[in-house]
N, C-alpha and C. Protein backbone atom coordinates (compact mmCIF):
# COMPACT_ATOMS: atom_id res chain seq x y z
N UNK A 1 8.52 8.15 -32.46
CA UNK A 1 8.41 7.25 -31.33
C UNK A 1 6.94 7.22 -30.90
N UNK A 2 6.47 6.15 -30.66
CA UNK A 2 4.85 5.60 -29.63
C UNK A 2 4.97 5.19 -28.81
N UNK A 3 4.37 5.93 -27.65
CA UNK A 3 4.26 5.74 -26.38
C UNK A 3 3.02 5.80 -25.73
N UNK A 4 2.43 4.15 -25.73
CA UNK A 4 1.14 4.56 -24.89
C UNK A 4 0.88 4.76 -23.35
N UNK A 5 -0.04 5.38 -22.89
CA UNK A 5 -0.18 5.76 -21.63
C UNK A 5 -1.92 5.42 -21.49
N UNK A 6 -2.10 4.57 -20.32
CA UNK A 6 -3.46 4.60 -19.21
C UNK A 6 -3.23 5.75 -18.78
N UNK A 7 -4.56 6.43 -19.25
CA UNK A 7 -4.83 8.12 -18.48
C UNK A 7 -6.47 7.54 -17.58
N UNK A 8 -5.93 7.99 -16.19
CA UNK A 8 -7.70 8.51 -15.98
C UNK A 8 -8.48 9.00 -16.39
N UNK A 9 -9.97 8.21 -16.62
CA UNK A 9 -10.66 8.27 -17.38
C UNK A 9 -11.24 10.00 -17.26
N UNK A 10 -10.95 11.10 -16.43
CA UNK A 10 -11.43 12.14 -16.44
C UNK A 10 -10.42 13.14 -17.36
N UNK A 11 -8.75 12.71 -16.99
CA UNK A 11 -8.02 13.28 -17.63
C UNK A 11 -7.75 13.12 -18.81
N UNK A 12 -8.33 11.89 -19.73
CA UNK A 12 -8.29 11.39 -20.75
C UNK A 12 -9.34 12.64 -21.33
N UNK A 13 -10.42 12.50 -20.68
CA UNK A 13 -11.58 13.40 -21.42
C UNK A 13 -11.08 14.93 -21.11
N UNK A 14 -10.28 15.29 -20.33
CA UNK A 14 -9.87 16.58 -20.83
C UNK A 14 -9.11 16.90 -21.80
N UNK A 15 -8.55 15.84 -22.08
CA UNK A 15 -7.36 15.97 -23.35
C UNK A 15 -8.44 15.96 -24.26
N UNK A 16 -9.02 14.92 -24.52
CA UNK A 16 -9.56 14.82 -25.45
C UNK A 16 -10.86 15.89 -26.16
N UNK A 17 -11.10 16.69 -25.10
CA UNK A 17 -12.36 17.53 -24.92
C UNK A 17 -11.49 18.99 -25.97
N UNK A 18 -10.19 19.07 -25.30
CA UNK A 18 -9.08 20.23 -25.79
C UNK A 18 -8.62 20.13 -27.03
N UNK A 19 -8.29 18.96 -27.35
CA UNK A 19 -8.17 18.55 -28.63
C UNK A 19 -9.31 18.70 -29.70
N UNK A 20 -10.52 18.10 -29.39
CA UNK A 20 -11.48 18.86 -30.38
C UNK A 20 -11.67 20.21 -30.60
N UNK A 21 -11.91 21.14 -29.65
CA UNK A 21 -11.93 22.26 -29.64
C UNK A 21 -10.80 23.25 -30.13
N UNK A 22 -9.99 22.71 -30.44
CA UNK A 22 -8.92 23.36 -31.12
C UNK A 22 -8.55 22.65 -32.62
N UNK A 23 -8.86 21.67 -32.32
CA UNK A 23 -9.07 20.83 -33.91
C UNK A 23 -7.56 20.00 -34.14
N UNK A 24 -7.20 19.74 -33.19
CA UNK A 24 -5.44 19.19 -33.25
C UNK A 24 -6.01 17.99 -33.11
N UNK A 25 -5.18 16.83 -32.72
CA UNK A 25 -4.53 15.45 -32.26
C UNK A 25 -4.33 15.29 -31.15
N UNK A 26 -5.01 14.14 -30.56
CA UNK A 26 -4.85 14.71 -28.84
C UNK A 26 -3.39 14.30 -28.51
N UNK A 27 -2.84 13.42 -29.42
CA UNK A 27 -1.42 13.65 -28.76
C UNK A 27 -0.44 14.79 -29.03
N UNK A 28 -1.18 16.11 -29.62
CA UNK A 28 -0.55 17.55 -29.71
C UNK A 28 -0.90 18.10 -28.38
N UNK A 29 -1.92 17.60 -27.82
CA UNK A 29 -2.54 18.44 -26.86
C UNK A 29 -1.77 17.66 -25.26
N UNK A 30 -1.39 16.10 -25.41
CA UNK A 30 -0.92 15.49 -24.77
C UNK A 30 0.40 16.34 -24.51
N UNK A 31 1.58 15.84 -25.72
CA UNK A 31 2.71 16.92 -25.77
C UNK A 31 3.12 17.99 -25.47
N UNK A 32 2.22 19.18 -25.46
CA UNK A 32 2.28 20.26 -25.16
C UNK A 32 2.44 20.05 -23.46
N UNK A 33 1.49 19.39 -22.90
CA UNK A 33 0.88 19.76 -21.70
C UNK A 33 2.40 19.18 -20.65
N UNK A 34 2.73 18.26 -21.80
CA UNK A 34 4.07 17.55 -21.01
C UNK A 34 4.94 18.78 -21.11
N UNK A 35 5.15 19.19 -22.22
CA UNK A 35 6.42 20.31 -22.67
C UNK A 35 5.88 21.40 -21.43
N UNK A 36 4.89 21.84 -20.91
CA UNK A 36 4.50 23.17 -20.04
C UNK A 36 4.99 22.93 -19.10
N UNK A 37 4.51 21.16 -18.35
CA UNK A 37 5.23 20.85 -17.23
C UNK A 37 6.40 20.88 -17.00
N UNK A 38 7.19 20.31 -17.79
CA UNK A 38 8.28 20.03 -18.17
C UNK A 38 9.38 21.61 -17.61
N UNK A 39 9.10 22.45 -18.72
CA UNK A 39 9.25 23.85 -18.60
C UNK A 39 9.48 24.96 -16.93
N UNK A 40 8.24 24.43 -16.97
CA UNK A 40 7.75 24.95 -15.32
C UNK A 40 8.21 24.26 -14.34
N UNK A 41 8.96 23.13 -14.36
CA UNK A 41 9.35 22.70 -13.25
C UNK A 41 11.23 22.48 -13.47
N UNK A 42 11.51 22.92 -14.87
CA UNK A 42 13.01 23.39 -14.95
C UNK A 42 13.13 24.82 -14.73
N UNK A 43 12.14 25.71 -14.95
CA UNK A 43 12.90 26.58 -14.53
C UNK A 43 12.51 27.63 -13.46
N UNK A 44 12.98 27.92 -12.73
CA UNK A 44 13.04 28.38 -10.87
C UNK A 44 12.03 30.03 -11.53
N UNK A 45 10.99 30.43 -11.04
CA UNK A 45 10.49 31.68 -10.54
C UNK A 45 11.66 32.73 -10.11
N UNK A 46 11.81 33.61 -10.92
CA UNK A 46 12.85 34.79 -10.24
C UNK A 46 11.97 35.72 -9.63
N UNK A 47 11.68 36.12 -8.01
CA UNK A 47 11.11 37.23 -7.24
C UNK A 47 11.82 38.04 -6.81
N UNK A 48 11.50 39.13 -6.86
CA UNK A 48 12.02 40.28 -6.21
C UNK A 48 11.31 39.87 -4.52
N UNK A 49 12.66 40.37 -3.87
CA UNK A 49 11.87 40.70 -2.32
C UNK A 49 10.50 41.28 -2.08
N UNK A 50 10.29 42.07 -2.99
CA UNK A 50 8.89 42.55 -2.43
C UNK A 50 7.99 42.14 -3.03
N UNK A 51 8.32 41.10 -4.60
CA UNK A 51 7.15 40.38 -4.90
C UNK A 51 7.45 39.29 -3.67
N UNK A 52 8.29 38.70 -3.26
CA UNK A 52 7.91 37.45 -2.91
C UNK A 52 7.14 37.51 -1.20
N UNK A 53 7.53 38.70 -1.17
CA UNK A 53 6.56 39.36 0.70
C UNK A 53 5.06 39.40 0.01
N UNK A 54 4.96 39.96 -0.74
CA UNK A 54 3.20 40.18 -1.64
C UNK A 54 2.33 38.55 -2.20
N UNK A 55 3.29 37.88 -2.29
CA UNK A 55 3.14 36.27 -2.86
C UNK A 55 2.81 35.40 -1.36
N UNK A 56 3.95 35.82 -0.54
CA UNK A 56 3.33 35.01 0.77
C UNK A 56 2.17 35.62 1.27
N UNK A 57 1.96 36.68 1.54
CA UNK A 57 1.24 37.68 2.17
C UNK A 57 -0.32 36.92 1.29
N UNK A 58 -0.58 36.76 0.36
CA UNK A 58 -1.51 36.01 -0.30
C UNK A 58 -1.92 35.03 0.01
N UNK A 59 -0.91 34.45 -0.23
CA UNK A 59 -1.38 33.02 0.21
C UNK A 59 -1.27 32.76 1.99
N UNK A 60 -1.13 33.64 2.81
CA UNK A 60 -0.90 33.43 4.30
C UNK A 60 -2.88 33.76 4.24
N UNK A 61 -3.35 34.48 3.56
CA UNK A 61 -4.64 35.52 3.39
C UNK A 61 -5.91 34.38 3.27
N UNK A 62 -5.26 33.64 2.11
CA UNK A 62 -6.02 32.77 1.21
C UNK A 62 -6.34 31.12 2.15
N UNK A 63 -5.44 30.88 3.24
CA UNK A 63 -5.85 29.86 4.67
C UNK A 63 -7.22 30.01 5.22
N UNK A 64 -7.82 29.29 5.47
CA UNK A 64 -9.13 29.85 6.31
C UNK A 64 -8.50 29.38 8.15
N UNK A 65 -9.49 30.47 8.46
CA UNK A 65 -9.29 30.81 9.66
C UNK A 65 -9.34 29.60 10.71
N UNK A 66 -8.34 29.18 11.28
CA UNK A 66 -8.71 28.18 12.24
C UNK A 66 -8.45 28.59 13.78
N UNK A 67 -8.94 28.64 14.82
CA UNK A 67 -9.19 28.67 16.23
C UNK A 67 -8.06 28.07 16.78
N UNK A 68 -7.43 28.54 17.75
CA UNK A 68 -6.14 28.30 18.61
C UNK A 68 -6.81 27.75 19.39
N UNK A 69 -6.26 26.60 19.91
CA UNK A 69 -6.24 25.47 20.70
C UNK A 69 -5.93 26.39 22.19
N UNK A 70 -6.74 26.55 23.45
CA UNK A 70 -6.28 26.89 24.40
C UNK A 70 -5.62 26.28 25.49
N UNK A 71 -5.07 26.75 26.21
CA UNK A 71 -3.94 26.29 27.35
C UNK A 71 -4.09 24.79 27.74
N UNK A 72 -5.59 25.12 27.89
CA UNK A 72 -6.06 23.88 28.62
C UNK A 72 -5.99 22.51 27.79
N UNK A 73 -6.63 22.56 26.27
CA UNK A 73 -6.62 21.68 25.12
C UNK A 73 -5.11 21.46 25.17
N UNK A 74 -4.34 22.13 25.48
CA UNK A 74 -2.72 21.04 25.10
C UNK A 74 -2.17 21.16 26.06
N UNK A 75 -2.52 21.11 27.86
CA UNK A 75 -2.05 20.84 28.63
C UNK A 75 -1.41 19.46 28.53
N UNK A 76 -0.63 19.30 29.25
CA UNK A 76 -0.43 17.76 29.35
C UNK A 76 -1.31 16.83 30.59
N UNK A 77 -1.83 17.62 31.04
CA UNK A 77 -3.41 17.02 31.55
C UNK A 77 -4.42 16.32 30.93
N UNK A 78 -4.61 17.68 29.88
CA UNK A 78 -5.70 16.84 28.81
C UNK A 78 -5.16 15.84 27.87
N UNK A 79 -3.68 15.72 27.35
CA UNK A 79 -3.26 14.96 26.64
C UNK A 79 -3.41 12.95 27.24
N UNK A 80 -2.33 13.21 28.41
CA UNK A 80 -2.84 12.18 29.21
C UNK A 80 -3.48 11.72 30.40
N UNK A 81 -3.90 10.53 30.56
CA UNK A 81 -4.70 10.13 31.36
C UNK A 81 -4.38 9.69 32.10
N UNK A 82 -4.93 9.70 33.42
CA UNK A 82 -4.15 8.84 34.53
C UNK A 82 -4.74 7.65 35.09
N UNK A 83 -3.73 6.58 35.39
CA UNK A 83 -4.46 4.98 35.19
C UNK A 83 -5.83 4.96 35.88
N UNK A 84 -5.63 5.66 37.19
CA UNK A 84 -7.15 5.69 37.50
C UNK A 84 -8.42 6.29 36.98
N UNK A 85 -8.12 6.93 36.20
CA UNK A 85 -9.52 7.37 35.07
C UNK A 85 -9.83 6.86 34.25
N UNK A 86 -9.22 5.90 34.10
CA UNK A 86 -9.40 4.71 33.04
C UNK A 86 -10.36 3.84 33.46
């Protein structure tokens, strides 16, 4: 079977970049990449409880730090305005 596909022109050149370097066909390198996806999104991650506390715990780590909004920033004062300040 032939099946063509419009790839973005960046993702085209990664296929194609992978494919030389390994010396295949870029539609081996195409295939595969479908078959990984493919794979990885049939079949579910099995965690143990304490991997999956160590997995969040990571990625809770890996957020950058953002500043809490104080009392005042989400009063409903500051939210709205009153006709005469307009």
């Amino acid at each position: 079977m032939t099946i063509t596909l419009e790839l973005p022109p960046g993702l085209e050149a990664r296929f194609v970049a992978e494919a030389k370097a390994k010396g295949i066909p870029v539609g081996e390198v195409v295939k595969a990449y479908l078959l990984r996806e493919r794979a990885t999104l049939s079949e579910p991650v099995q965690m143990s409880p304490e991997k999956w506390d160590k997995a969040w715990d990571e990625l809770l780590d890996s957020l950058p730090d953002i500043p809490t909004l104080s009392d005042e920033a989400i009063s409903r004062e500051s939210i709205y305005t009153r006709e005469d300040e307009c």
